[in-house]
N, C-alpha and C. Protein backbone atom coordinates (compact mmCIF):
# COMPACT_ATOMS: atom_id res chain seq x y z
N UNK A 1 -160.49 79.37 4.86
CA UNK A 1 -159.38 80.22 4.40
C UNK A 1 -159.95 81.46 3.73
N UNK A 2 -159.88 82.54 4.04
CA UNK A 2 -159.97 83.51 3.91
C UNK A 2 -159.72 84.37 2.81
N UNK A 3 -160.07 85.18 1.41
CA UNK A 3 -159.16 85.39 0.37
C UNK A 3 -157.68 86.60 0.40
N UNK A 4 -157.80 86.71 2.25
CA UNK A 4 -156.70 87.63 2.80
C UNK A 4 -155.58 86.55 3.38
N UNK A 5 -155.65 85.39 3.18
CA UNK A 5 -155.03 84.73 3.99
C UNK A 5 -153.38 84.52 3.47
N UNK A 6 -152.46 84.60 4.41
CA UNK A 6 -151.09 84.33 3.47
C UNK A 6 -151.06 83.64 2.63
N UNK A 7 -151.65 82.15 2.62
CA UNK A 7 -151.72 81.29 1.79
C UNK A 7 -152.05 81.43 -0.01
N UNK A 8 -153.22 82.28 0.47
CA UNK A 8 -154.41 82.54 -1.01
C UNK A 8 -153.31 84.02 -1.46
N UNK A 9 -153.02 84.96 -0.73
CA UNK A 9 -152.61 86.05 -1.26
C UNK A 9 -151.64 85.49 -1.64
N UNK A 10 -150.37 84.74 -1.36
CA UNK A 10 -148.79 84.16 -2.17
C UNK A 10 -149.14 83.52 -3.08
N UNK A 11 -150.52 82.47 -2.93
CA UNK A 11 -150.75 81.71 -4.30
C UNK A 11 -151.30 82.90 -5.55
N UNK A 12 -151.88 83.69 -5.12
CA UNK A 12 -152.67 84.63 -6.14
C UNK A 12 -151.27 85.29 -6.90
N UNK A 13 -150.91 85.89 -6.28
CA UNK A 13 -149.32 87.18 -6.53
C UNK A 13 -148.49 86.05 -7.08
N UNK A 14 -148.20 84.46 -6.81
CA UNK A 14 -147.16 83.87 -7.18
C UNK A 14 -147.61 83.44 -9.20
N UNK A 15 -149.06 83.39 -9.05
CA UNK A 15 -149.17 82.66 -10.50
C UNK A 15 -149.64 83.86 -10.84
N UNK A 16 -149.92 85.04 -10.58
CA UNK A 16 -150.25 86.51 -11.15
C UNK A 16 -148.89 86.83 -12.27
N UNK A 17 -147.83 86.69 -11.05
CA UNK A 17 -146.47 87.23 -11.55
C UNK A 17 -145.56 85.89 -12.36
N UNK A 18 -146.15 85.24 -12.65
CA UNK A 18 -145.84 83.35 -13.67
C UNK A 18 -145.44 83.91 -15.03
N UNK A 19 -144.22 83.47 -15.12
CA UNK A 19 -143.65 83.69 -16.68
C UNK A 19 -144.00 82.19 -17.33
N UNK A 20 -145.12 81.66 -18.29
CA UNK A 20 -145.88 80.40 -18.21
C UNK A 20 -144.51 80.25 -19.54
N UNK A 21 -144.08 78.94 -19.96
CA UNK A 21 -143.15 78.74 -20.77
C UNK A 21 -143.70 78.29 -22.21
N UNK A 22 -144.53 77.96 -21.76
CA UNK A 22 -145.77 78.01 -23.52
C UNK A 22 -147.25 78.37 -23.20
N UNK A 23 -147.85 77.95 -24.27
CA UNK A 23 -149.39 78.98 -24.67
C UNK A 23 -150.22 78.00 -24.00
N UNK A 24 -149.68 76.84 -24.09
CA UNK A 24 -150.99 75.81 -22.73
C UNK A 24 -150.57 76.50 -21.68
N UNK A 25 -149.41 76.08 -20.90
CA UNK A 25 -149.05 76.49 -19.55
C UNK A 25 -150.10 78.12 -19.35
N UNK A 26 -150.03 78.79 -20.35
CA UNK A 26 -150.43 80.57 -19.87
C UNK A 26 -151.80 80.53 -19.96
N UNK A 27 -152.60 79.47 -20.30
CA UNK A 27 -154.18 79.00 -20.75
C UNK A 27 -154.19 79.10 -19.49
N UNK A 28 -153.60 78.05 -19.01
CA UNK A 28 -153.79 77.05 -17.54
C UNK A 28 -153.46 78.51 -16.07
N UNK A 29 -152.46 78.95 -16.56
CA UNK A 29 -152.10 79.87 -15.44
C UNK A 29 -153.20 81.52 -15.33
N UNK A 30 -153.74 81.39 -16.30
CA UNK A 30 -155.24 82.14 -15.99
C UNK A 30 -156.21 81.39 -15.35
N UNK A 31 -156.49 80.09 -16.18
CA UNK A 31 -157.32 79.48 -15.34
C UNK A 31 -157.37 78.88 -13.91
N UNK A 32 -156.17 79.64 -13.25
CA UNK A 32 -155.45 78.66 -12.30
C UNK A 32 -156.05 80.71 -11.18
N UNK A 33 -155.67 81.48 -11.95
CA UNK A 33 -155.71 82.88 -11.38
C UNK A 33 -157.32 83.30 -11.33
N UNK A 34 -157.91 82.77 -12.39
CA UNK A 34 -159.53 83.36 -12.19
C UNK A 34 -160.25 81.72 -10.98
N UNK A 35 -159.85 81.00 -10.70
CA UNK A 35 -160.02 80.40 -9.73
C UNK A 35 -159.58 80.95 -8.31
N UNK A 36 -158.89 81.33 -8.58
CA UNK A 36 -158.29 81.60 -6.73
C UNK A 36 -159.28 83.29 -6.71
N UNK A 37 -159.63 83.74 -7.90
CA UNK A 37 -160.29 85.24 -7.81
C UNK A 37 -161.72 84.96 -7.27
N UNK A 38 -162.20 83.70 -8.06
CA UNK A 38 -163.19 83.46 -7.23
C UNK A 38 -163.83 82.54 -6.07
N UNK A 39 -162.66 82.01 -5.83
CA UNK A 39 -163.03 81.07 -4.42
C UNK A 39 -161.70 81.01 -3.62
N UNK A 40 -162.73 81.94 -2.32
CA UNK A 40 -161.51 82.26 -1.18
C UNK A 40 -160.75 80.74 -0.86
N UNK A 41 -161.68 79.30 -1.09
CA UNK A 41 -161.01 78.60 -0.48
C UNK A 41 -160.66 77.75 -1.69
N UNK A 42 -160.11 78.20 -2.49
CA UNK A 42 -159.37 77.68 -3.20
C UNK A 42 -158.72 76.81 -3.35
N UNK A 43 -157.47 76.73 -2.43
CA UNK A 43 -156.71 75.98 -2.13
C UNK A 43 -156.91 74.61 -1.04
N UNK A 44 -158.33 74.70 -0.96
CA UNK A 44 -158.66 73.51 0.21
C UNK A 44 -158.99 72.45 -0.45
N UNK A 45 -158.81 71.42 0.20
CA UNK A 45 -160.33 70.36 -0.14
C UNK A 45 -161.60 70.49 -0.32
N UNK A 46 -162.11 71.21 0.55
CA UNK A 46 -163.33 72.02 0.84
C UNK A 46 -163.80 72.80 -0.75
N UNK A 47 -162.95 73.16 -1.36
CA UNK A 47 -163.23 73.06 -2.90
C UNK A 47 -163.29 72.77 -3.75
N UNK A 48 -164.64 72.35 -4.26
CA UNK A 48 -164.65 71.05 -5.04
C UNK A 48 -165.38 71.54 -6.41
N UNK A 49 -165.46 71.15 -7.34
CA UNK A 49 -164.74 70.17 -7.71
C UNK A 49 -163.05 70.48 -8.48
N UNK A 50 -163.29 71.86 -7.81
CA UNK A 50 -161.75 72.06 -8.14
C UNK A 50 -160.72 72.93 -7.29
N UNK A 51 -159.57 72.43 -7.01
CA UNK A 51 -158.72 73.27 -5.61
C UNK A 51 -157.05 72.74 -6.01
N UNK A 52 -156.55 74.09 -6.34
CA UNK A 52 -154.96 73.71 -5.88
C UNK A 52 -154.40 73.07 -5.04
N UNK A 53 -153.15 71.99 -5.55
CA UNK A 53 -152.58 71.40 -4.72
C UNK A 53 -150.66 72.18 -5.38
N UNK A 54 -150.55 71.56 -4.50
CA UNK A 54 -148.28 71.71 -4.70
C UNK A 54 -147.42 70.62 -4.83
N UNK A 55 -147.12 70.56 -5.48
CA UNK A 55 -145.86 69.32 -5.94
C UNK A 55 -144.59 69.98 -6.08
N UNK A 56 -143.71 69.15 -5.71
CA UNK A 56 -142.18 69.17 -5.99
C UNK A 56 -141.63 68.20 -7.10
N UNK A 57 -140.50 68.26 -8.34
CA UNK A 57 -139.69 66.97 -8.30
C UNK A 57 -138.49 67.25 -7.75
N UNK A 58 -138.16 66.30 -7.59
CA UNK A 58 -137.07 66.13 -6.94
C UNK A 58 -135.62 65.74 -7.89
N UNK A 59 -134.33 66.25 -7.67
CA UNK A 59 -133.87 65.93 -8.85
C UNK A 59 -132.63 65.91 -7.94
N UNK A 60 -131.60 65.09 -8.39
CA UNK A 60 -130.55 64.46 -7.45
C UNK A 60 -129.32 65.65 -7.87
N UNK A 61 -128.46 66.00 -7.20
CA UNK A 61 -127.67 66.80 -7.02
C UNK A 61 -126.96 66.89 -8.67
N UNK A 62 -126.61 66.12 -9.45
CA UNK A 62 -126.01 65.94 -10.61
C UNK A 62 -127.09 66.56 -12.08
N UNK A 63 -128.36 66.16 -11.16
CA UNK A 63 -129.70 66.64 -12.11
C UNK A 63 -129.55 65.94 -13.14
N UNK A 64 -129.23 64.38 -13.09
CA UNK A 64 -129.37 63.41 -14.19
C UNK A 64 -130.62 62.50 -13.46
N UNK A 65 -131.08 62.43 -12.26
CA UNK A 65 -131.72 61.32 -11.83
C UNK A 65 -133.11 62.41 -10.94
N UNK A 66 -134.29 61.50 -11.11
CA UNK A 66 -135.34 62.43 -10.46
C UNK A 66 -135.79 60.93 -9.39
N UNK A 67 -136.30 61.24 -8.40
CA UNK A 67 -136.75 60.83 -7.33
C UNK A 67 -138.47 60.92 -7.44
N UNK A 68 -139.09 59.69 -7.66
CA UNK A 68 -140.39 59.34 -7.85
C UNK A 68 -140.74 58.41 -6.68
N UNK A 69 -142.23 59.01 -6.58
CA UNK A 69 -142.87 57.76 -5.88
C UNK A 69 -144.30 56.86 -6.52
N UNK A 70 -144.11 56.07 -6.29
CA UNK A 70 -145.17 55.17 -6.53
C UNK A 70 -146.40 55.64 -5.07
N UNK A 71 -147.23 56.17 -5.99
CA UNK A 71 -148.79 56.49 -5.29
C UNK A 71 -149.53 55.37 -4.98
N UNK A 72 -150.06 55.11 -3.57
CA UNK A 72 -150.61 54.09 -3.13
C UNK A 72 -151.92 53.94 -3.91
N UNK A 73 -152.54 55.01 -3.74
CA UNK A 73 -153.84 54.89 -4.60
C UNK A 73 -154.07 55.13 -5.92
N UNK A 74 -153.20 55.68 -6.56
CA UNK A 74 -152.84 55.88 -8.16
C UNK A 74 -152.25 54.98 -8.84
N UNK A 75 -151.59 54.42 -7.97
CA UNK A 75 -150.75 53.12 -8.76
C UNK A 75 -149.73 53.56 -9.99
N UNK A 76 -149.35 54.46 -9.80
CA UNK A 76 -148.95 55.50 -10.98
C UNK A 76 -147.73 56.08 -10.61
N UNK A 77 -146.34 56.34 -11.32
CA UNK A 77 -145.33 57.20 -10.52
C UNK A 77 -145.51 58.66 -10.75
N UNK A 78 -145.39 59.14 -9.72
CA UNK A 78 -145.74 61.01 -9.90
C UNK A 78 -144.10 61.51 -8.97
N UNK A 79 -144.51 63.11 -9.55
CA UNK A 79 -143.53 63.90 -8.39
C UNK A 79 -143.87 63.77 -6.85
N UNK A 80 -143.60 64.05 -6.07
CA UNK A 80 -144.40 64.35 -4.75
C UNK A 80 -145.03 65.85 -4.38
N UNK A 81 -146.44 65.40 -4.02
CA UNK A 81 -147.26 66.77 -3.77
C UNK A 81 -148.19 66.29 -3.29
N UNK A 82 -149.20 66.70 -2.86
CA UNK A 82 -150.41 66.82 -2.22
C UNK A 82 -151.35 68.40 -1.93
N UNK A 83 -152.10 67.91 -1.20
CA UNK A 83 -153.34 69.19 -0.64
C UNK A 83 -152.08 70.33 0.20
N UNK A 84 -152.38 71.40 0.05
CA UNK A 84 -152.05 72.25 1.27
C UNK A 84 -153.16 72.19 2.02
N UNK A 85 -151.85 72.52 3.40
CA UNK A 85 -152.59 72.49 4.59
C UNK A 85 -152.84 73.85 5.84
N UNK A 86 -153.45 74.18 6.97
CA UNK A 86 -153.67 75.24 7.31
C UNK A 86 -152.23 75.82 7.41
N UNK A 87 -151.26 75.08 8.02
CA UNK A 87 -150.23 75.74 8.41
C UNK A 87 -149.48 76.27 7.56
N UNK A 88 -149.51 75.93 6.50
CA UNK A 88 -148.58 76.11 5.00
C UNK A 88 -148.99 77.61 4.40
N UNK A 89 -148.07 78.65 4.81
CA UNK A 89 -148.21 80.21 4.23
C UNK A 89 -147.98 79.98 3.14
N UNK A 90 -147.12 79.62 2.28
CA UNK A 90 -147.00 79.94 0.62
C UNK A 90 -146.86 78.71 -0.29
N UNK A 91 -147.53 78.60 -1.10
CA UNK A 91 -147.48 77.50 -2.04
C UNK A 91 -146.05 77.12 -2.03
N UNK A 92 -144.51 77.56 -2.42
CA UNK A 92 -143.64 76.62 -2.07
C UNK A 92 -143.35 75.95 -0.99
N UNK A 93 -143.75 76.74 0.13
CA UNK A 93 -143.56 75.80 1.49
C UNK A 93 -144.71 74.87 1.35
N UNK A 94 -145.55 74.87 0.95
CA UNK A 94 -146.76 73.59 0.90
C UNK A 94 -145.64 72.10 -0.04
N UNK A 95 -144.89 72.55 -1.18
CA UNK A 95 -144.45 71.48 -2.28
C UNK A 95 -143.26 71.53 -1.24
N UNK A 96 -142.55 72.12 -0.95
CA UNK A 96 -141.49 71.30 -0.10
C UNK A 96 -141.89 70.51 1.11
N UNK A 97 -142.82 71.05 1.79
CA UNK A 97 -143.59 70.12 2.82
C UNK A 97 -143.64 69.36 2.50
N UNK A 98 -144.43 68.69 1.22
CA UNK A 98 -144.72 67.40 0.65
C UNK A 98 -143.83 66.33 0.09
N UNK A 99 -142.87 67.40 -0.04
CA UNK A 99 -141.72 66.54 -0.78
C UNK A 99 -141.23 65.60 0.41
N UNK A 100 -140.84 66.40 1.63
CA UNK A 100 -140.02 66.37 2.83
C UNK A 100 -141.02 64.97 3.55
N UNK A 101 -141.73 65.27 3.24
CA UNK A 101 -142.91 63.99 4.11
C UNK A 101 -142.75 63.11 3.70
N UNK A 102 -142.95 63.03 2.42
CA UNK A 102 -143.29 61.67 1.44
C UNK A 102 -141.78 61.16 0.91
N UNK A 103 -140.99 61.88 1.14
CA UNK A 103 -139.63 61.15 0.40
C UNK A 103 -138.88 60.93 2.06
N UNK A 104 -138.72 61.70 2.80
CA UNK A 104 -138.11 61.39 3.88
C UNK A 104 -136.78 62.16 4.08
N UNK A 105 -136.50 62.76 2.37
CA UNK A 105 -135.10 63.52 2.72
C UNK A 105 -135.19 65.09 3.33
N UNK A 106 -133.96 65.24 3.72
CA UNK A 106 -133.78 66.71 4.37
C UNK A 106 -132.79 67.32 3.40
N UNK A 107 -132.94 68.29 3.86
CA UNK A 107 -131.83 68.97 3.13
C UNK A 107 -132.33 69.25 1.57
N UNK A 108 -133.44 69.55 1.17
CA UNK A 108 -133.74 69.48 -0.20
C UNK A 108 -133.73 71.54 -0.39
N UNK A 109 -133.00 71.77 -1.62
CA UNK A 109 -132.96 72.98 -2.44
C UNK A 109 -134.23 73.58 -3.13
N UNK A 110 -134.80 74.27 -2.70
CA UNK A 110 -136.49 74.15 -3.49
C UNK A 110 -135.99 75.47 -4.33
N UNK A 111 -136.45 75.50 -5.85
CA UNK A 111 -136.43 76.66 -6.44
C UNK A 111 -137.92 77.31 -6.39
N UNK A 112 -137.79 78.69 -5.83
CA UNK A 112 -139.21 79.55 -4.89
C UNK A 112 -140.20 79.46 -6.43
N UNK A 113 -139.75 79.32 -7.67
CA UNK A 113 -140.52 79.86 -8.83
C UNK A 113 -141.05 78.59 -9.21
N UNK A 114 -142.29 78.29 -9.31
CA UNK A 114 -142.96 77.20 -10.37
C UNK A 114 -142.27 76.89 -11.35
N UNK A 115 -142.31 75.89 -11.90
CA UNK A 115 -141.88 75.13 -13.16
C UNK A 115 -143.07 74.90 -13.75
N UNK A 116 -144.29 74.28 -13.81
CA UNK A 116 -145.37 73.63 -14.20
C UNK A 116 -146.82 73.47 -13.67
N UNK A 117 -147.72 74.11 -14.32
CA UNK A 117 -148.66 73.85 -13.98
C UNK A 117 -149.56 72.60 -14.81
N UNK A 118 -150.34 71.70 -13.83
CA UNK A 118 -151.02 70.63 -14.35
C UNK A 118 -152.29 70.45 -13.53
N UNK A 119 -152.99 71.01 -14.66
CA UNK A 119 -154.96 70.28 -14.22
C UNK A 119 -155.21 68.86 -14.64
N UNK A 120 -155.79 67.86 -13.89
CA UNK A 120 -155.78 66.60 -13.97
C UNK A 120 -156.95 65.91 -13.21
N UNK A 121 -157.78 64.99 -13.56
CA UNK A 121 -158.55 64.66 -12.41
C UNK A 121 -157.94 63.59 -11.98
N UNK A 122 -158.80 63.83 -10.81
CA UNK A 122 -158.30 62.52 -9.15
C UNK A 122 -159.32 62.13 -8.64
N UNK A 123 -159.95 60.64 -9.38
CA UNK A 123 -160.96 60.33 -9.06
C UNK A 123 -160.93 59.46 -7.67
N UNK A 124 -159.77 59.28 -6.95
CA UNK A 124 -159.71 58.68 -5.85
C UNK A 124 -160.00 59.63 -4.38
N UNK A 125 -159.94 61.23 -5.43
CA UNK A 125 -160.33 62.53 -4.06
C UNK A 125 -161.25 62.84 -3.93
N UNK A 126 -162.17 62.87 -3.20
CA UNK A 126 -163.67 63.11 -2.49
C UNK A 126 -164.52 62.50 -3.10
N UNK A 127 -165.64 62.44 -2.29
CA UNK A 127 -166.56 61.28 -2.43
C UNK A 127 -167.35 60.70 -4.12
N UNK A 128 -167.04 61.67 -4.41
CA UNK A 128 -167.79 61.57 -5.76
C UNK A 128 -167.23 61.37 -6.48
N UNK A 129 -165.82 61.84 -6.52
CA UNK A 129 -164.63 61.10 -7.76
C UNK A 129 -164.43 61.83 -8.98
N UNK A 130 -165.27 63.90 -8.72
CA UNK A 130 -165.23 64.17 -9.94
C UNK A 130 -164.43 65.48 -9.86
N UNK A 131 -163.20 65.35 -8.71
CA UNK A 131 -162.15 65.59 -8.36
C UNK A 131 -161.32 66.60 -9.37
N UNK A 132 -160.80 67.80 -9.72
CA UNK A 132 -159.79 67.72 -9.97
C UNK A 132 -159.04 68.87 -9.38
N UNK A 133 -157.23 68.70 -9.46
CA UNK A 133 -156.24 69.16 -8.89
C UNK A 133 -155.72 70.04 -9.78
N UNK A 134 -155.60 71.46 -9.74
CA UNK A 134 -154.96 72.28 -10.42
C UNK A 134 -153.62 72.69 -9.37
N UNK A 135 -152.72 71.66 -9.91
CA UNK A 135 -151.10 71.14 -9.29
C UNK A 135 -150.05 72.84 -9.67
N UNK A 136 -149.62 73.02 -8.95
CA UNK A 136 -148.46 74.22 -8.85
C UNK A 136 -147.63 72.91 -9.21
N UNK A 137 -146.72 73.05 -9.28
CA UNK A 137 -145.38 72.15 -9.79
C UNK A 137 -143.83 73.09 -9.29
N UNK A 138 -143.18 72.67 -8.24
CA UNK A 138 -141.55 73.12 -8.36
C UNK A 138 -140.89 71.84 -8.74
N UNK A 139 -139.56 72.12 -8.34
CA UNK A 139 -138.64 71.59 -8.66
C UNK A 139 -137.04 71.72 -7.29
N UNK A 140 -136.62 70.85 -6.96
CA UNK A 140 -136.01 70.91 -5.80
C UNK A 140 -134.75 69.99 -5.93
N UNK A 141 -133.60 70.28 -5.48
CA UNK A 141 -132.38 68.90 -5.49
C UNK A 141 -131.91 68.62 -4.59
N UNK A 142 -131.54 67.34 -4.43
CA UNK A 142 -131.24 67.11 -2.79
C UNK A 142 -130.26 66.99 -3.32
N UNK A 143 -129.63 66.93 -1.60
CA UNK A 143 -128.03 66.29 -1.75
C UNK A 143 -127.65 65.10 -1.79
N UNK A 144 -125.60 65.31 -2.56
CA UNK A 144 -125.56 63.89 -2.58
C UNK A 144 -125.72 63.13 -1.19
N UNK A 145 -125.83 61.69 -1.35
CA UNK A 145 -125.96 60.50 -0.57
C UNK A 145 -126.88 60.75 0.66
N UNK A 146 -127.95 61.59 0.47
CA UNK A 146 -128.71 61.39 1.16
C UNK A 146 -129.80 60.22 1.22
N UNK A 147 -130.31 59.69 2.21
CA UNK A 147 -131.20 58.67 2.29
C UNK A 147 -132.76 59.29 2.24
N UNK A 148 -133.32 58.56 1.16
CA UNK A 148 -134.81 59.01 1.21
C UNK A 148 -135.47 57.74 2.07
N UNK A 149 -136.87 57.61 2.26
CA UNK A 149 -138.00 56.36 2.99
C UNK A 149 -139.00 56.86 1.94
N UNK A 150 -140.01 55.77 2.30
CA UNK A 150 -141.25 55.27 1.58
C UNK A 150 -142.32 55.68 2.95
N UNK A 151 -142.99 56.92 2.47
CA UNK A 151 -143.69 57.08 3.46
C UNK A 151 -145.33 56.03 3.28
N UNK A 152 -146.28 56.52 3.86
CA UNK A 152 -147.63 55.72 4.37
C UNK A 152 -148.50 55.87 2.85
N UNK A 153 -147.92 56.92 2.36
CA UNK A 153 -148.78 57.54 1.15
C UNK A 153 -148.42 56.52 -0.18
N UNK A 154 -147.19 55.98 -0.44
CA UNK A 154 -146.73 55.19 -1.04
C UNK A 154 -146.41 54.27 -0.86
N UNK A 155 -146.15 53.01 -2.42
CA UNK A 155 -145.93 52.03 -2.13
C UNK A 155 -144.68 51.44 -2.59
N UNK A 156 -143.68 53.06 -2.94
CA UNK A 156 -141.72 52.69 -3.67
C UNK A 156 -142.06 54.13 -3.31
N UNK A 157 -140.68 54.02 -3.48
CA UNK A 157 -140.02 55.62 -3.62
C UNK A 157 -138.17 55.10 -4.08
N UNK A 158 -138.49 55.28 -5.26
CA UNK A 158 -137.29 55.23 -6.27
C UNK A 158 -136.73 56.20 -7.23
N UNK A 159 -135.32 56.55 -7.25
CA UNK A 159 -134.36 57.20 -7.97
C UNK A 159 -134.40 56.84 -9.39
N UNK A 160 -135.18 56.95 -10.81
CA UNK A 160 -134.97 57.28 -11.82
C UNK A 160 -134.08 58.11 -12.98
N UNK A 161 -133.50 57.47 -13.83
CA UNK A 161 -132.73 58.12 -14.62
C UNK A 161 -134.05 59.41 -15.75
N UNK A 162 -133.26 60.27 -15.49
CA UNK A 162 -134.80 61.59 -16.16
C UNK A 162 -134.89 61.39 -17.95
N UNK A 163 -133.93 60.85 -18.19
CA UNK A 163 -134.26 60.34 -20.01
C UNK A 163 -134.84 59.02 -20.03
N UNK A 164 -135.33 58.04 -18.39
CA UNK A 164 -135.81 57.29 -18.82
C UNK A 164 -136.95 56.62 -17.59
N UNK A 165 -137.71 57.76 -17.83
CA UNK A 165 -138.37 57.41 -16.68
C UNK A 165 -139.72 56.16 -16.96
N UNK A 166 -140.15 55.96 -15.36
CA UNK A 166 -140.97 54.81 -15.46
C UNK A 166 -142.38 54.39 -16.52
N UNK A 167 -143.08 55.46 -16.17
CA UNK A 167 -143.79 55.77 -17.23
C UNK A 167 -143.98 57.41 -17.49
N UNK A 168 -143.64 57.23 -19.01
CA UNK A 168 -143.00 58.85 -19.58
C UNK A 168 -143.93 59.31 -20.17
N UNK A 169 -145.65 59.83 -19.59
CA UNK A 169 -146.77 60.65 -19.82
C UNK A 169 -145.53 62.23 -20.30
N UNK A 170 -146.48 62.27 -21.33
CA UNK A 170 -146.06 64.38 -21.94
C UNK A 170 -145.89 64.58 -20.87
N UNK A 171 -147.08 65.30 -19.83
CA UNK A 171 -146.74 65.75 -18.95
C UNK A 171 -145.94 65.66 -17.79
N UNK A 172 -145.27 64.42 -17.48
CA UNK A 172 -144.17 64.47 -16.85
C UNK A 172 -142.68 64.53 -17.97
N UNK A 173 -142.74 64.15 -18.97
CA UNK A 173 -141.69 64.42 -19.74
C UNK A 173 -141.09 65.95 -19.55
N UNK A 174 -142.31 66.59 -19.60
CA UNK A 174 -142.25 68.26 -19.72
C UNK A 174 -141.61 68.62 -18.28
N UNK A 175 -142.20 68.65 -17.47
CA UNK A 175 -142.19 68.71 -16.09
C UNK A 175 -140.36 68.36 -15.72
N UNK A 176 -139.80 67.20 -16.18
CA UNK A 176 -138.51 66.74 -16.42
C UNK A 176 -137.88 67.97 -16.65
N UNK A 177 -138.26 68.02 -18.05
CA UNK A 177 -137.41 68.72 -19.12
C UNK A 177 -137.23 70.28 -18.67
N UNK A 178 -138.42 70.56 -17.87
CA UNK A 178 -138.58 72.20 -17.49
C UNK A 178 -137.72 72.17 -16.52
N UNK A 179 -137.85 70.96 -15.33
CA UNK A 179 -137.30 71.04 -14.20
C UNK A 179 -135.77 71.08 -13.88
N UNK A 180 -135.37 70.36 -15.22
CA UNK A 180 -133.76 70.62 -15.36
C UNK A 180 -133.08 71.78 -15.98
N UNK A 181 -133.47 72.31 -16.80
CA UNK A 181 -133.72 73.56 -17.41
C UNK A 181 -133.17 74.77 -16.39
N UNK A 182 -134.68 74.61 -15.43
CA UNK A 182 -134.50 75.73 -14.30
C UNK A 182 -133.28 75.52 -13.45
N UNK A 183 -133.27 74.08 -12.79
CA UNK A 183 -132.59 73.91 -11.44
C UNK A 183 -131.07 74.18 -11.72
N UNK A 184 -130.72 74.48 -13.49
CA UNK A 184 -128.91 74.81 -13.69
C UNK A 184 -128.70 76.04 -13.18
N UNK A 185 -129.55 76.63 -12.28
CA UNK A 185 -129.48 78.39 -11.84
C UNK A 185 -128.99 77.74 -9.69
N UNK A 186 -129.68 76.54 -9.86
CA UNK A 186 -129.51 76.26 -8.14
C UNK A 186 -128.33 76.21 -8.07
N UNK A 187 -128.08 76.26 -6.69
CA UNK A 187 -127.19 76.10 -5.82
C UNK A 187 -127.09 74.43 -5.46
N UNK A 188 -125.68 73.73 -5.63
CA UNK A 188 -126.32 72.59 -4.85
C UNK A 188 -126.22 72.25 -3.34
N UNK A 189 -127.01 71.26 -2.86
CA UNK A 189 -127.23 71.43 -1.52
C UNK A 189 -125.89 71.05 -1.14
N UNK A 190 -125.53 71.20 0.41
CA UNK A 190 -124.02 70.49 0.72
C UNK A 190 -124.85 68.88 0.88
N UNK A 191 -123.59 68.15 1.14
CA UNK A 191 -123.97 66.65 1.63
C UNK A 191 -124.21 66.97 3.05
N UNK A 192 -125.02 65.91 3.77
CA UNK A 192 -125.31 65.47 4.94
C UNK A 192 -123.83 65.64 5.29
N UNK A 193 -123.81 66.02 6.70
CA UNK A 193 -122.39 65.68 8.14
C UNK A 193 -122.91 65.03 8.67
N UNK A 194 -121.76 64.20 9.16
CA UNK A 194 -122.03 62.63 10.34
C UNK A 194 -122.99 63.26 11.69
N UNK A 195 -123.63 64.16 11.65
CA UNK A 195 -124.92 64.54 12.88
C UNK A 195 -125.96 64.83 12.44
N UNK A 196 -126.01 65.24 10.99
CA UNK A 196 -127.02 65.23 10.68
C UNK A 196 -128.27 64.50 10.88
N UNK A 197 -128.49 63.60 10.91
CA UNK A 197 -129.31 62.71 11.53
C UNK A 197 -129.76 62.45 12.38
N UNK A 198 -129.10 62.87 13.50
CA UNK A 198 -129.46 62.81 14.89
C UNK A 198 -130.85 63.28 15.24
C-alpha cells in the first residue's frame, strides 16, 4: 500500500481532521497520525508491530442495546472490527465491512466520523505476539428486527443492554457512552421488507 493510496490518504485526512473528545483520545490521535506519516503500510498486517485496524459498534435502532460478539480467539466480548483489507478505500468502509461480515446484518447506518480511538495489544496477531492494533472505532445502528448470525470469527454474537454490558472494561464503557452520544444525530435505518432477504 502505497502512502498515495485511497486507503492511507482517507485514513491520514480522516484522523488529521478528528475532533478527539478528551486529552487521551488527542494523545492517541497524534500517535495514530505520526504513524500513518511514517509507514506507507500502515494500515496492513505487514506492519508490525504496529498497524491500524476499524471497528464498528453496533447499536440497535432505539440505541438502548449494543450488539457484541464473543471473539473466538480473545475469548472476550468486543465491538466488531478487524484488519483492513486491499479492497477497502476508506477506513469507514473497512468498520462497516467488518461489522457486515461478522454480525451478518444488512442494512446497518454507519456514522462516516470516528467515535474512538483504542491502542491495545493482540497477542494472538502475528507470530510473535507483540502485536498491537491502533483501532479507529465507529459506531452504526441497525434496524429494527433485523436478524444478525455468528460468523467463523466468533463464538456468540449477542444483543446487550449498553448500561449493562458483559464485561464493562473503561474502554468499552467509553466507546458505549461516546457511541450513543453521537448516533442521536443518525437517521434510523428503515426495517427490513418481506424481499429483503432474498
Amino acid at each position: 500500500m502505497s502512502p498515495t493510496s485511497p486507503l492511507h490518504a482517507d485514513a491520514l485526512a480522516v484522523l488529521q481532521d478528528w475532533t478527539a473528545p478528551t486529552d487521551v483520545q488527542e494523545q492517541l490521535r497524534q500517535r495514530y497520525v505520526a504513524h500513518l506519516l511514517a509507514h506507507p503500510d500502515g494500515l496492513t498486517r505487514a506492519c508490525t508491530p504496529d498497524h491500524l485496524t476499524a471497528s464498528t459498534l453496533v447499536l440497535d435502532a432505539e440505541r438502548g442495546e449494543v450488539l457484541l460478539t464473543l471473539h473466538a480467539k480473545a475469548r472476550a466480548w468486543f465491538q466488531f472490527g478487524g484488519h483492513c483489507e486491499p479492497g477497502d478505500l476508506t477506513l469507514a468502509a473497512a468498520a462497516l465491512r467488518e461489522a457486515s461480515e461478522e454480525s451478518g446484518l444488512t442494512g446497518l447506518v454507519l456514522d462516516p466520523v470516528p467515535v474512538q480511538l483504542s491502542e491495545h495489544a493482540v497477542p494472538f496477531c502475528g507470530p510473535t505476539g507483540d502485536v498491537h492494533h491502533l483501532d479507529v472505532r465507529y459506531v452504526a445502528l441497525a434496524p429494527a428486527g433485523v436478524e444478525h448470525a455468528v460468523s467463523e470469527e466468533s463464538i456468540d454474537v449477542r444483543w446487550w443492554p449498553a448500561d449493562a454490558l458483559p464485561d464493562p472494561q473503561p474502554d468499552m464503557v467509553e466507546l458505549v457512552a461516546l457511541a450513543r452520544r453521537r448516533c442521536s444525530s443518525l437517521s434510523t435505518p428503515p426495517q427490513p421488507g418481506p424481499d429483503d432477504d432474498r
